[in-house]
PDB file of N, CA and C in Angstrom:
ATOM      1  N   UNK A   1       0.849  -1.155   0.000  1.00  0.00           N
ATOM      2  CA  UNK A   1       0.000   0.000   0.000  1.00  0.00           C
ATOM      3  C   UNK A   1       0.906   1.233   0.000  1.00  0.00           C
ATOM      4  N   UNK A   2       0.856   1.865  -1.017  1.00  0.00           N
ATOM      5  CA  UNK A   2       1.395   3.142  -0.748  1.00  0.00           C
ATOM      6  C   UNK A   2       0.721   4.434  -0.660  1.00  0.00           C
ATOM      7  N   UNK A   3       1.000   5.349  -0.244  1.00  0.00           N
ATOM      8  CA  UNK A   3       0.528   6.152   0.165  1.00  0.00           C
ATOM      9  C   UNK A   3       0.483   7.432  -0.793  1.00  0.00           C
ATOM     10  N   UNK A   4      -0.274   8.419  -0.872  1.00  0.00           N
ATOM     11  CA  UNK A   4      -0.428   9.424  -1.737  1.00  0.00           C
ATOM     12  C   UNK A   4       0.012  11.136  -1.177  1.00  0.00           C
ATOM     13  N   UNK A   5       0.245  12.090  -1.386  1.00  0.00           N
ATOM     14  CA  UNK A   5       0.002  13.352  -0.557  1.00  0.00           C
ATOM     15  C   UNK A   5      -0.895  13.772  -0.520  1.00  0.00           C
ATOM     16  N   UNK A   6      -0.835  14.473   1.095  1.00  0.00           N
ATOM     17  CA  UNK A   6      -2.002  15.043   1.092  1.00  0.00           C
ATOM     18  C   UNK A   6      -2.113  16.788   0.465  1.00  0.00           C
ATOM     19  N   UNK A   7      -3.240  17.352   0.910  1.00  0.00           N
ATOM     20  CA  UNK A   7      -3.169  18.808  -0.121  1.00  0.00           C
ATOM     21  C   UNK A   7      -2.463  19.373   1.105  1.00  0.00           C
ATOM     22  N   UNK A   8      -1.336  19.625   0.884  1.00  0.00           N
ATOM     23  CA  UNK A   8      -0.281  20.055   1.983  1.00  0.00           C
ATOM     24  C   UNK A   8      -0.327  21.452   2.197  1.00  0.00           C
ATOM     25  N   UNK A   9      -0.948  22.196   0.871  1.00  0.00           N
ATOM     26  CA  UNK A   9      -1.334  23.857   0.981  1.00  0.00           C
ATOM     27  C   UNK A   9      -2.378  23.949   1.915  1.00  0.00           C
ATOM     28  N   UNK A  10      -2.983  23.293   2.115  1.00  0.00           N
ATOM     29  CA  UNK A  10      -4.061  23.226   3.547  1.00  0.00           C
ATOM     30  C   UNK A  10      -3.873  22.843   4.824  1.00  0.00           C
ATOM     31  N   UNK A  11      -2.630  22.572   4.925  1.00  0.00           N
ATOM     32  CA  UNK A  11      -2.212  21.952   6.058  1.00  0.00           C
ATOM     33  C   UNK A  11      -1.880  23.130   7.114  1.00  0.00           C
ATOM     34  N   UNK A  12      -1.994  23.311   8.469  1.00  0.00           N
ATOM     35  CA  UNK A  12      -1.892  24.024   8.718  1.00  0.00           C
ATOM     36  C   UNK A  12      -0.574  25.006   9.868  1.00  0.00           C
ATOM     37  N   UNK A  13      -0.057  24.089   9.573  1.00  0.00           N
ATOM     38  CA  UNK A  13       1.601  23.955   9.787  1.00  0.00           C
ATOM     39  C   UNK A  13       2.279  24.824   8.710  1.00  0.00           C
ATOM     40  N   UNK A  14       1.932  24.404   7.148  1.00  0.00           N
ATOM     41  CA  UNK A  14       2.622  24.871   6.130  1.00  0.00           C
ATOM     42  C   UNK A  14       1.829  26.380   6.150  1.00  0.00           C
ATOM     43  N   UNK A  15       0.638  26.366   6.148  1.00  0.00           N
ATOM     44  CA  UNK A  15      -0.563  27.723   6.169  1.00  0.00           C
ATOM     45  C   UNK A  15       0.209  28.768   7.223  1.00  0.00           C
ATOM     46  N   UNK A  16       0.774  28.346   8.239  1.00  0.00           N
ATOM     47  CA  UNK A  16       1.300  29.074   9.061  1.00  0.00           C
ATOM     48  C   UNK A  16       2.962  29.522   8.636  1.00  0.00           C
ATOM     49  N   UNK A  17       3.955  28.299   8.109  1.00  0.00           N
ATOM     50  CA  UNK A  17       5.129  29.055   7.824  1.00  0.00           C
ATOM     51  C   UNK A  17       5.227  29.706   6.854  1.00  0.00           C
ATOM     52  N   UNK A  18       4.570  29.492   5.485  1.00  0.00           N
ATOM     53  CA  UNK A  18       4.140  30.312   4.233  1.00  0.00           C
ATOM     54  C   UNK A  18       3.375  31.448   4.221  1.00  0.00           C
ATOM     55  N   UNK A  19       2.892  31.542   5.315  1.00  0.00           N
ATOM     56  CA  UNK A  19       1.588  32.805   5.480  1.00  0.00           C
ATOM     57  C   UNK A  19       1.916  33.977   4.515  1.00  0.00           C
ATOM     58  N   UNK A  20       1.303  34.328   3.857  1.00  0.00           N
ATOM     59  CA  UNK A  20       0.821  36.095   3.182  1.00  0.00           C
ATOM     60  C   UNK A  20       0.164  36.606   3.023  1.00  0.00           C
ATOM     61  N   UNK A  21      -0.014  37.898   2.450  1.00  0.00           N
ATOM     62  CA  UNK A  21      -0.664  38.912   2.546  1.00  0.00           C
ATOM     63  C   UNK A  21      -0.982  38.909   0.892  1.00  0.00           C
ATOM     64  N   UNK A  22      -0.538  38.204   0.032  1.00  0.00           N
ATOM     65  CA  UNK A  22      -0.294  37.937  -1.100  1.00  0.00           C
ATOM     66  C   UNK A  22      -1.962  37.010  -0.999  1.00  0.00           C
ATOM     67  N   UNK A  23      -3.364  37.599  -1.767  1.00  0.00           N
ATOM     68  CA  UNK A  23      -4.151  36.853  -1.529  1.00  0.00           C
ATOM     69  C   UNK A  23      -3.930  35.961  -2.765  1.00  0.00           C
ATOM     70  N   UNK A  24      -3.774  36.361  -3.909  1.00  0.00           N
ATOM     71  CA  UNK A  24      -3.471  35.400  -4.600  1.00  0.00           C
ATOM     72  C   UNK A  24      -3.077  33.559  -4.849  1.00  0.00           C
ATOM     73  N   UNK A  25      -2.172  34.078  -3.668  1.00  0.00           N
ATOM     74  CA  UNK A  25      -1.573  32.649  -3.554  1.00  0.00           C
ATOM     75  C   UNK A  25      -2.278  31.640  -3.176  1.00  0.00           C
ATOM     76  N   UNK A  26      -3.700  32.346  -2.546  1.00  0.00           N
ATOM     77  CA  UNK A  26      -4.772  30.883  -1.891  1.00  0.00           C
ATOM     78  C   UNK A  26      -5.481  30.685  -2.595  1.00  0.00           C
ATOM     79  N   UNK A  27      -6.161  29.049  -2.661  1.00  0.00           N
ATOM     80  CA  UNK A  27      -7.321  29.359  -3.215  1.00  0.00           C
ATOM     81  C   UNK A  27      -8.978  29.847  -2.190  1.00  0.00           C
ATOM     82  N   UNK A  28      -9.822  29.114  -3.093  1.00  0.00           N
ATOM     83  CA  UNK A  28     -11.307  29.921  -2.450  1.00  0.00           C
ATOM     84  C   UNK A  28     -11.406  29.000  -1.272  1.00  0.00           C
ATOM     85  N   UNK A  29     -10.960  28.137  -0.734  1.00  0.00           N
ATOM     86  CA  UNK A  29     -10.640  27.916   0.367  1.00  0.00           C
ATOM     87  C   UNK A  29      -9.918  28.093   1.278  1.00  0.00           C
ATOM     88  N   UNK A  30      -8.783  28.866   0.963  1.00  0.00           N
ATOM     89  CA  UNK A  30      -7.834  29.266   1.716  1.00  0.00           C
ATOM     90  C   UNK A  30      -6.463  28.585   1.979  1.00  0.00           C
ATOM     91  N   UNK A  31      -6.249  27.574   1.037  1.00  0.00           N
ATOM     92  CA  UNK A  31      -5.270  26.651   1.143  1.00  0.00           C
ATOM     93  C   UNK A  31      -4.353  27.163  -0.098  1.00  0.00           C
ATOM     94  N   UNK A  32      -2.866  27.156   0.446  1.00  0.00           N
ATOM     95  CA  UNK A  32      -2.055  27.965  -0.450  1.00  0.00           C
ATOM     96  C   UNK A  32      -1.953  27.095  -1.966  1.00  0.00           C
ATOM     97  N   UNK A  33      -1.715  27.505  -2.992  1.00  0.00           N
ATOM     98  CA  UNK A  33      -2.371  26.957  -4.059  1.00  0.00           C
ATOM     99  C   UNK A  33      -0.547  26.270  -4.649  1.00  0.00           C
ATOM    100  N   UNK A  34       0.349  26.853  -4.205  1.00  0.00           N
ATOM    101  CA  UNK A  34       1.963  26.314  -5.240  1.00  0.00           C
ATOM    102  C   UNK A  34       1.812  24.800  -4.303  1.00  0.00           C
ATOM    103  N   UNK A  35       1.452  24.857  -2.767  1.00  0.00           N
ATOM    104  CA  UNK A  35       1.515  23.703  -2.353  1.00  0.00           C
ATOM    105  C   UNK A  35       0.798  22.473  -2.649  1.00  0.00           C
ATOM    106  N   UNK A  36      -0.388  22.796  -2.736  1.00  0.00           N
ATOM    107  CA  UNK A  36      -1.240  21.834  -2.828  1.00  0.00           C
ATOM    108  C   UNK A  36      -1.000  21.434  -4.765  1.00  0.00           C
ATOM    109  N   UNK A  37      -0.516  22.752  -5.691  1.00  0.00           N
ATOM    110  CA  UNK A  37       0.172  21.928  -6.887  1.00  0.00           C
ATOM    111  C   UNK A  37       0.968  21.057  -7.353  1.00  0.00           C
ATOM    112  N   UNK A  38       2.089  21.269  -6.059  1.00  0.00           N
ATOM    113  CA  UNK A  38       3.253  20.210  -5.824  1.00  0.00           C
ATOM    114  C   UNK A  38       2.804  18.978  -5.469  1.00  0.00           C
ATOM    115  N   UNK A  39       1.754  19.142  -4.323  1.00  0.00           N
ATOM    116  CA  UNK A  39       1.223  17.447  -4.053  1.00  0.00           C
ATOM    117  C   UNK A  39       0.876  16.495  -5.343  1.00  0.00           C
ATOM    118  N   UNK A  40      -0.578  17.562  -5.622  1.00  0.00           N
ATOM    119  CA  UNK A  40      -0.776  16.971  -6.941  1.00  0.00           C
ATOM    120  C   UNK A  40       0.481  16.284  -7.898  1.00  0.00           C
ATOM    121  N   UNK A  41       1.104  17.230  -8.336  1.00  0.00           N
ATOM    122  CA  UNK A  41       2.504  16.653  -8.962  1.00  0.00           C
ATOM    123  C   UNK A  41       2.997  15.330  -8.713  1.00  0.00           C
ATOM    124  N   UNK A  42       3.131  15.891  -7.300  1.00  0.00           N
ATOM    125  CA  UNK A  42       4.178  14.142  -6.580  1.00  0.00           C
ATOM    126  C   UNK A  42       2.739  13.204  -6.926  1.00  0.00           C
ATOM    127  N   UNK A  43       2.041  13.496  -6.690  1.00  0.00           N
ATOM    128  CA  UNK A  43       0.803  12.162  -6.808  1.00  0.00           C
ATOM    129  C   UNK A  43       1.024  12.007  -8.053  1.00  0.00           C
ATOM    130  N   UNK A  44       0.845  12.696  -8.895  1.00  0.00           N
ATOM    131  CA  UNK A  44       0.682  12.375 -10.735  1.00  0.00           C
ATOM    132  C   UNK A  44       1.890  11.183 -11.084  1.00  0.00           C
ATOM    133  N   UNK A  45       2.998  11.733 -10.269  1.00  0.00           N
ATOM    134  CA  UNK A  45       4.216  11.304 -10.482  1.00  0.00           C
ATOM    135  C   UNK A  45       4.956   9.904  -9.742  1.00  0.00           C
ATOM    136  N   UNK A  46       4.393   9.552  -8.561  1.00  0.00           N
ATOM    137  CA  UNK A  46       3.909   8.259  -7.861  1.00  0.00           C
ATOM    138  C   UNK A  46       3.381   7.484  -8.951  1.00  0.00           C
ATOM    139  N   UNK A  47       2.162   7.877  -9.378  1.00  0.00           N
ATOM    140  CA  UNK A  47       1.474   6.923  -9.788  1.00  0.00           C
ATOM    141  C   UNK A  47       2.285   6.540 -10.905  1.00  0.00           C
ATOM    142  N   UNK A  48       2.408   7.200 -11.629  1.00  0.00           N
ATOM    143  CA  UNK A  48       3.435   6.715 -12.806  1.00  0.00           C
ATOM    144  C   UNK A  48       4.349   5.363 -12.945  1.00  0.00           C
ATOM    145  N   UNK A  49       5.409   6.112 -11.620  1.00  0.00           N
ATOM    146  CA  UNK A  49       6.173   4.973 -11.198  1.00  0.00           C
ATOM    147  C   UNK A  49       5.737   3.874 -10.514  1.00  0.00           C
ATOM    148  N   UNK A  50       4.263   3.817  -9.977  1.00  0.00           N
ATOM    149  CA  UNK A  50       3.909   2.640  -9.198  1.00  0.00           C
ATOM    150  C   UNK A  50       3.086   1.769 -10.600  1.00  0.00           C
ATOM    151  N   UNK A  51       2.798   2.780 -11.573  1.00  0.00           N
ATOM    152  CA  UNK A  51       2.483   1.433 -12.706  1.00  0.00           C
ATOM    153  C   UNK A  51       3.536   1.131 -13.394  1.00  0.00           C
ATOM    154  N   UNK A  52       4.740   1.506 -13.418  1.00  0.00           N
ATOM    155  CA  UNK A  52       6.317   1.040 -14.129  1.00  0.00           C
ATOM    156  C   UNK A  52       6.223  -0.367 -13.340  1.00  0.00           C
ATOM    157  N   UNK A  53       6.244  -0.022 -12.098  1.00  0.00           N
ATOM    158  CA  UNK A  53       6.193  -1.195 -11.150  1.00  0.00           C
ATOM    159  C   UNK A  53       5.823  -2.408 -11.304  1.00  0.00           C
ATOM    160  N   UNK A  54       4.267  -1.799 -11.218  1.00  0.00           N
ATOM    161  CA  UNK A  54       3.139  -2.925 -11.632  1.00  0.00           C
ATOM    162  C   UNK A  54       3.523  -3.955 -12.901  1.00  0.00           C
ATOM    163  N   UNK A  55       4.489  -3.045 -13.810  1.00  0.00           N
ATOM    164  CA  UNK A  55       4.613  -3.882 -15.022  1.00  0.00           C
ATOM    165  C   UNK A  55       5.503  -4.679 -15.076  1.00  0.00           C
ATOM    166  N   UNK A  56       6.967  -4.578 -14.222  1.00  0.00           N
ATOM    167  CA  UNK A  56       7.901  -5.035 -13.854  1.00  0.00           C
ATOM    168  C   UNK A  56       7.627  -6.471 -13.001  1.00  0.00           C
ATOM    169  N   UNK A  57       6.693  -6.036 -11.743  1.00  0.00           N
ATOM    170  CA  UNK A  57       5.960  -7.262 -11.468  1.00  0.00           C
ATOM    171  C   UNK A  57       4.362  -7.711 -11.390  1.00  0.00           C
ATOM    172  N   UNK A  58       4.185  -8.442 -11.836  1.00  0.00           N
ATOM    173  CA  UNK A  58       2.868  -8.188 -12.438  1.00  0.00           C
ATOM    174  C   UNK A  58       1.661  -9.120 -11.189  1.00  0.00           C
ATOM    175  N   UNK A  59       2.649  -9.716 -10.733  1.00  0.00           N
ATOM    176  CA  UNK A  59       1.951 -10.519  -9.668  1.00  0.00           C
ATOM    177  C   UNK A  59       1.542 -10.239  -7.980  1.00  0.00           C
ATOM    178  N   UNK A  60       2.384  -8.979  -8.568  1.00  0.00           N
ATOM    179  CA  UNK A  60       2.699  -7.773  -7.198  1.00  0.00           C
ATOM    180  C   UNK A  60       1.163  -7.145  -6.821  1.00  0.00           C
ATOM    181  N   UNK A  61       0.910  -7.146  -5.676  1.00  0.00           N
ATOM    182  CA  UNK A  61      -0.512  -6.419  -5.482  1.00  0.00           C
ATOM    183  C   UNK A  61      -0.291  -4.978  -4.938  1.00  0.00           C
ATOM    184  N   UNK A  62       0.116  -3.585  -5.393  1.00  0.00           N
ATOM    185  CA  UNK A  62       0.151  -2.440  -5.490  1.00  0.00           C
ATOM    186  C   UNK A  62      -0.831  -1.446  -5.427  1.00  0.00           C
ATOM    187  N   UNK A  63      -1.141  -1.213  -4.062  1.00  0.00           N
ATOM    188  CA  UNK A  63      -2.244  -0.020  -4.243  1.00  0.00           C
ATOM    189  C   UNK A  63      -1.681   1.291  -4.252  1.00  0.00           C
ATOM    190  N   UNK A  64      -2.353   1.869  -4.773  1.00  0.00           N
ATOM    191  CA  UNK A  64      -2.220   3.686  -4.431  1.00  0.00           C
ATOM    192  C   UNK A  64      -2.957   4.516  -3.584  1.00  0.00           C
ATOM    193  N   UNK A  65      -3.200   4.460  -2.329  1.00  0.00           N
ATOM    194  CA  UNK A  65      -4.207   5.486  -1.540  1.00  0.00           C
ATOM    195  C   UNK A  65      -4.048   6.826  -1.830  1.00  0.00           C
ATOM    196  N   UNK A  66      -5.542   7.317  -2.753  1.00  0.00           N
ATOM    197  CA  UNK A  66      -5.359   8.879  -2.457  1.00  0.00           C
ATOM    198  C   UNK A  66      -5.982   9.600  -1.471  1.00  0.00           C
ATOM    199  N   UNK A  67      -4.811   9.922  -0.505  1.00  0.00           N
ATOM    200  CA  UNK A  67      -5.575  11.027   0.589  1.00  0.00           C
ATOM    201  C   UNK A  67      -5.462  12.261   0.199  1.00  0.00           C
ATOM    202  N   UNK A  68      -5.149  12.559  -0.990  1.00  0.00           N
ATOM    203  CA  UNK A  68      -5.408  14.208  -1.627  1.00  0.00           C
ATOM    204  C   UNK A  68      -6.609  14.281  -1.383  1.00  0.00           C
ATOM    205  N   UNK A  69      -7.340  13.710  -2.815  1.00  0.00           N
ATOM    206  CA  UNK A  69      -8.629  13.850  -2.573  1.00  0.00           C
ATOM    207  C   UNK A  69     -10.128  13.005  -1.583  1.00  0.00           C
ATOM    208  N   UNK A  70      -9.139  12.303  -0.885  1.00  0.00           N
ATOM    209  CA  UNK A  70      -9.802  12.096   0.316  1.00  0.00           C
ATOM    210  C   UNK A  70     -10.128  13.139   1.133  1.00  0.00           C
ATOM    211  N   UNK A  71      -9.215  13.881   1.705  1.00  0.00           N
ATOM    212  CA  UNK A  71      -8.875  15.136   2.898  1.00  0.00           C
ATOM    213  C   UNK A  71      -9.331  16.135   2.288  1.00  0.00           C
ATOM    214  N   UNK A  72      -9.393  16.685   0.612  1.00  0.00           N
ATOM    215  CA  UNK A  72      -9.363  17.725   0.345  1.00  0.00           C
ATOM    216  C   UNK A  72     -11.158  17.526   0.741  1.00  0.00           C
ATOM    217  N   UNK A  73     -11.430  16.812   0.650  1.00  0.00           N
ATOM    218  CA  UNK A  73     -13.661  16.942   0.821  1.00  0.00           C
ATOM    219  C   UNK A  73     -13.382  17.815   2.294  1.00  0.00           C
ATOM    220  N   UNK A  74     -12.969  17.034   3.170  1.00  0.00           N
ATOM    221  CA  UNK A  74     -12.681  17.162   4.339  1.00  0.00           C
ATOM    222  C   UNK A  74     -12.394  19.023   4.668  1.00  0.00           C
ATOM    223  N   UNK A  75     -11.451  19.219   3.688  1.00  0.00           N
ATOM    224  CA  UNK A  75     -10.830  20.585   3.766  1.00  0.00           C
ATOM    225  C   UNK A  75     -11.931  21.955   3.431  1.00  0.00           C
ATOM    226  N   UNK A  76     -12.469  21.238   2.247  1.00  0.00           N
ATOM    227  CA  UNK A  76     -12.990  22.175   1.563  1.00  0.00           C
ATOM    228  C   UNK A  76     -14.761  22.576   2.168  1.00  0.00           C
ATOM    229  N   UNK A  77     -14.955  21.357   2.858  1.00  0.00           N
ATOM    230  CA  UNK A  77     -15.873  21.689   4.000  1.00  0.00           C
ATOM    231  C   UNK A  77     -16.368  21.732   5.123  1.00  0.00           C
ATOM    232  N   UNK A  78     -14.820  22.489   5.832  1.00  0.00           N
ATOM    233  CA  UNK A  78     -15.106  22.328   7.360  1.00  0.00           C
ATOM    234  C   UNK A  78     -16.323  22.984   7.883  1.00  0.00           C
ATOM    235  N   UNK A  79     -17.177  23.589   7.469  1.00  0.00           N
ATOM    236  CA  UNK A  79     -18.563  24.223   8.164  1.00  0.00           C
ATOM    237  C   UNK A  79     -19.286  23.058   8.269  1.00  0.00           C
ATOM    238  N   UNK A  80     -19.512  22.075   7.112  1.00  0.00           N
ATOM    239  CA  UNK A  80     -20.300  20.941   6.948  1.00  0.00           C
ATOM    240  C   UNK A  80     -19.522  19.925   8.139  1.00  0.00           C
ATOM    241  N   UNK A  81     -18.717  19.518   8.223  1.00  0.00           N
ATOM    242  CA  UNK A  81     -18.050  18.639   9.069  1.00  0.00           C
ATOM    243  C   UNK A  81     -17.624  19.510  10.821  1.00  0.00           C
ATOM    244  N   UNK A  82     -18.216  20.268  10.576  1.00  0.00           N
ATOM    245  CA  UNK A  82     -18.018  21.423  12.056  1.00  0.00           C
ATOM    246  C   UNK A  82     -18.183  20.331  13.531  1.00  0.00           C
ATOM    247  N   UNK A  83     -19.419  19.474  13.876  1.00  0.00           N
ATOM    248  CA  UNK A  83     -19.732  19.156  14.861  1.00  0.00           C
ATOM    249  C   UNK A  83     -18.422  17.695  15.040  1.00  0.00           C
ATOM    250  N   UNK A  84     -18.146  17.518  13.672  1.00  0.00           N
ATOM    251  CA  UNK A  84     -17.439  16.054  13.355  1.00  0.00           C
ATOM    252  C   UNK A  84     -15.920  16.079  13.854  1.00  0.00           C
ATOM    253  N   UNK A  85     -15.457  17.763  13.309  1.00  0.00           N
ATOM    254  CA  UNK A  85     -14.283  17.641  13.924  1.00  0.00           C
ATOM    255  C   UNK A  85     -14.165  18.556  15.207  1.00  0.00           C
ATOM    256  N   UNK A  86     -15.135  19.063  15.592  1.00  0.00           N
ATOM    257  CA  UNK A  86     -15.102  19.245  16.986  1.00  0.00           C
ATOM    258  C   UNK A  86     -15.549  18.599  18.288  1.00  0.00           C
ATOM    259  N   UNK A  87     -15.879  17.158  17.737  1.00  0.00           N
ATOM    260  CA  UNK A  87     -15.682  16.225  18.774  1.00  0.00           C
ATOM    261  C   UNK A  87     -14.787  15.008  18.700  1.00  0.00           C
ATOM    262  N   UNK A  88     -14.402  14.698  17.552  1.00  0.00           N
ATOM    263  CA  UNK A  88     -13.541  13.622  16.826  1.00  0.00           C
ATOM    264  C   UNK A  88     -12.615  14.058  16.244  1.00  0.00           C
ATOM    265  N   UNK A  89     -11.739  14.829  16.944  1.00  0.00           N
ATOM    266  CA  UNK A  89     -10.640  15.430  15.850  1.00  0.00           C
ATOM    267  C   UNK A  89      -9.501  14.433  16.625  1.00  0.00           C
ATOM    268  N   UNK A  90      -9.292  13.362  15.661  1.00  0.00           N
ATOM    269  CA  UNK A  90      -8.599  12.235  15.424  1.00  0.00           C
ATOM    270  C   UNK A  90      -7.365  12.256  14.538  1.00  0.00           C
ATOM    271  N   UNK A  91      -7.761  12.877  13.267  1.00  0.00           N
ATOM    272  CA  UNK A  91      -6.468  13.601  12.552  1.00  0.00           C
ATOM    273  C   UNK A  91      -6.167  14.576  12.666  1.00  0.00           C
ATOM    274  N   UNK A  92      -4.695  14.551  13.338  1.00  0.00           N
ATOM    275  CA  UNK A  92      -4.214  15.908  13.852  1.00  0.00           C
ATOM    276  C   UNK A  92      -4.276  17.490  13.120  1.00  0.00           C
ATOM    277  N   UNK A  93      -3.780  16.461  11.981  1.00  0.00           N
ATOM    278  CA  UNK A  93      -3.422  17.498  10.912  1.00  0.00           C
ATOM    279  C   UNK A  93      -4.453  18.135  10.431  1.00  0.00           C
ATOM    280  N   UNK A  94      -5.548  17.780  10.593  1.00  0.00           N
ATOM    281  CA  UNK A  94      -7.048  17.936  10.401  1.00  0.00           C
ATOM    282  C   UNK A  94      -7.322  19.114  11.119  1.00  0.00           C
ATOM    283  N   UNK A  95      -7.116  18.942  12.471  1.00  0.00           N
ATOM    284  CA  UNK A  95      -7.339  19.608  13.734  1.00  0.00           C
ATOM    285  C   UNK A  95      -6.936  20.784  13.586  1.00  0.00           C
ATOM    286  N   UNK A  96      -5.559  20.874  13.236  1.00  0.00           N
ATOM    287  CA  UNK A  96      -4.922  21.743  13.207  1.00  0.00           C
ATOM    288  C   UNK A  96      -5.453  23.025  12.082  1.00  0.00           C
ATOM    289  N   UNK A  97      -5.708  22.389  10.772  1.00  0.00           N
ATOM    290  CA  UNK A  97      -6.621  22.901  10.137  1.00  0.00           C
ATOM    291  C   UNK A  97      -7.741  24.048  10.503  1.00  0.00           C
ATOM    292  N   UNK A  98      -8.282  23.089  11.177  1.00  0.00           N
ATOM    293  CA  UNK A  98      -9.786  23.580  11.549  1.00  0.00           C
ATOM    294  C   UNK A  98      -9.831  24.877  12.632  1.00  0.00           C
ATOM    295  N   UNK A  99      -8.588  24.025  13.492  1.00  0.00           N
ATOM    296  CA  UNK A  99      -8.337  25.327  14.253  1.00  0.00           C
ATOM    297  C   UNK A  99      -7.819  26.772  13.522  1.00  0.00           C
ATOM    298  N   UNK A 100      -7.064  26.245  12.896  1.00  0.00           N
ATOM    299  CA  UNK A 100      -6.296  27.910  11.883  1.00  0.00           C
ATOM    300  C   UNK A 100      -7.330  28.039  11.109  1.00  0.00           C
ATOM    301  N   UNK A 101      -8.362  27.471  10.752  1.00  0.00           N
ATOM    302  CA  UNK A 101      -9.430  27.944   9.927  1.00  0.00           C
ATOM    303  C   UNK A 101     -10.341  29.391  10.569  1.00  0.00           C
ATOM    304  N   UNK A 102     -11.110  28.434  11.879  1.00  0.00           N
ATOM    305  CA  UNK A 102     -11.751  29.491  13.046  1.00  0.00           C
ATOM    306  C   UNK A 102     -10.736  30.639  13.211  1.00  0.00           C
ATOM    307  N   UNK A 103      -9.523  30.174  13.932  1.00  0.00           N
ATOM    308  CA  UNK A 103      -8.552  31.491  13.676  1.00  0.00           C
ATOM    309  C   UNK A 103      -8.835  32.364  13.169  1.00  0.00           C
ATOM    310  N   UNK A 104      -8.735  32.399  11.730  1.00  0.00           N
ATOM    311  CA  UNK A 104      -8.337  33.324  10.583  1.00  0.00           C
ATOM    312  C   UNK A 104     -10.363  34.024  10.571  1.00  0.00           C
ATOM    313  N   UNK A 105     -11.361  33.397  10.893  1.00  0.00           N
ATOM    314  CA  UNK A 105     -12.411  34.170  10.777  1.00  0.00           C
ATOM    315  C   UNK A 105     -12.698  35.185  11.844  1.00  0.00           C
ATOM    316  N   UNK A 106     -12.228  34.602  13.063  1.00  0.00           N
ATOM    317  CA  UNK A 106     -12.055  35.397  14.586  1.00  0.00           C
ATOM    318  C   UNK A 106     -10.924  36.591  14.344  1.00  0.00           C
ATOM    319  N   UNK A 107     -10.230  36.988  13.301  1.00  0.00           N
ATOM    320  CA  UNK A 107      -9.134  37.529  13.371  1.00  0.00           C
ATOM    321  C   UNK A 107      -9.675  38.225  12.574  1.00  0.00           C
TER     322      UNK A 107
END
């Protein structure tokens, strides 16, 4: 099983050391947009090499998990998921999110 990136421009670790004033750089969610392009990238670019793989061995059982667009649902609607991750905030990175989300509206 391998693993995919997540939209790392939403993350809120990176949201915090990248921060600007530059609105541009986010999108309509607020997640910086060069980052979450790069994920994409590395994902495009994983997969590639995990079907070189696949072809090399063919008997090999190779998954690809995408938590891009797993997390990005997640990201793109924390109002909808409000009660979910404020009692189950299980993924940190999630958390963290949600919190710099409220942040940034309180501010």
């Amino acid at each position: 099983m391998i693993l995919g990136n997540l939209p790392i421009g939403c993350n809120a670790i990176y949201l915090t050391i990248y921060e600007t004033k530059d609105k541009n750089q986010y999108d309509q969610f607020g997640c910086l947009k060069w980052l979450n392009e790069f994920a994409e990238y590395y994902n495009h670019e994983l997969q590639i090499e995990l079907n070189n793989i696949r072809g090399l061995h063919p008997r090999a059982n190779i998954i690809y998990v995408d938590y891009y667009n797993a997390t990005s649902t997640l990201y793109h609607n924390l109002k909808k998921f409000d009660n979910l991750l404020n009692s189950h905030c299980n993924l940190l990175y999630i958390c963290f999110k949600y919190a710099y989300y409220f942040k940034s509206i309180i501010m």
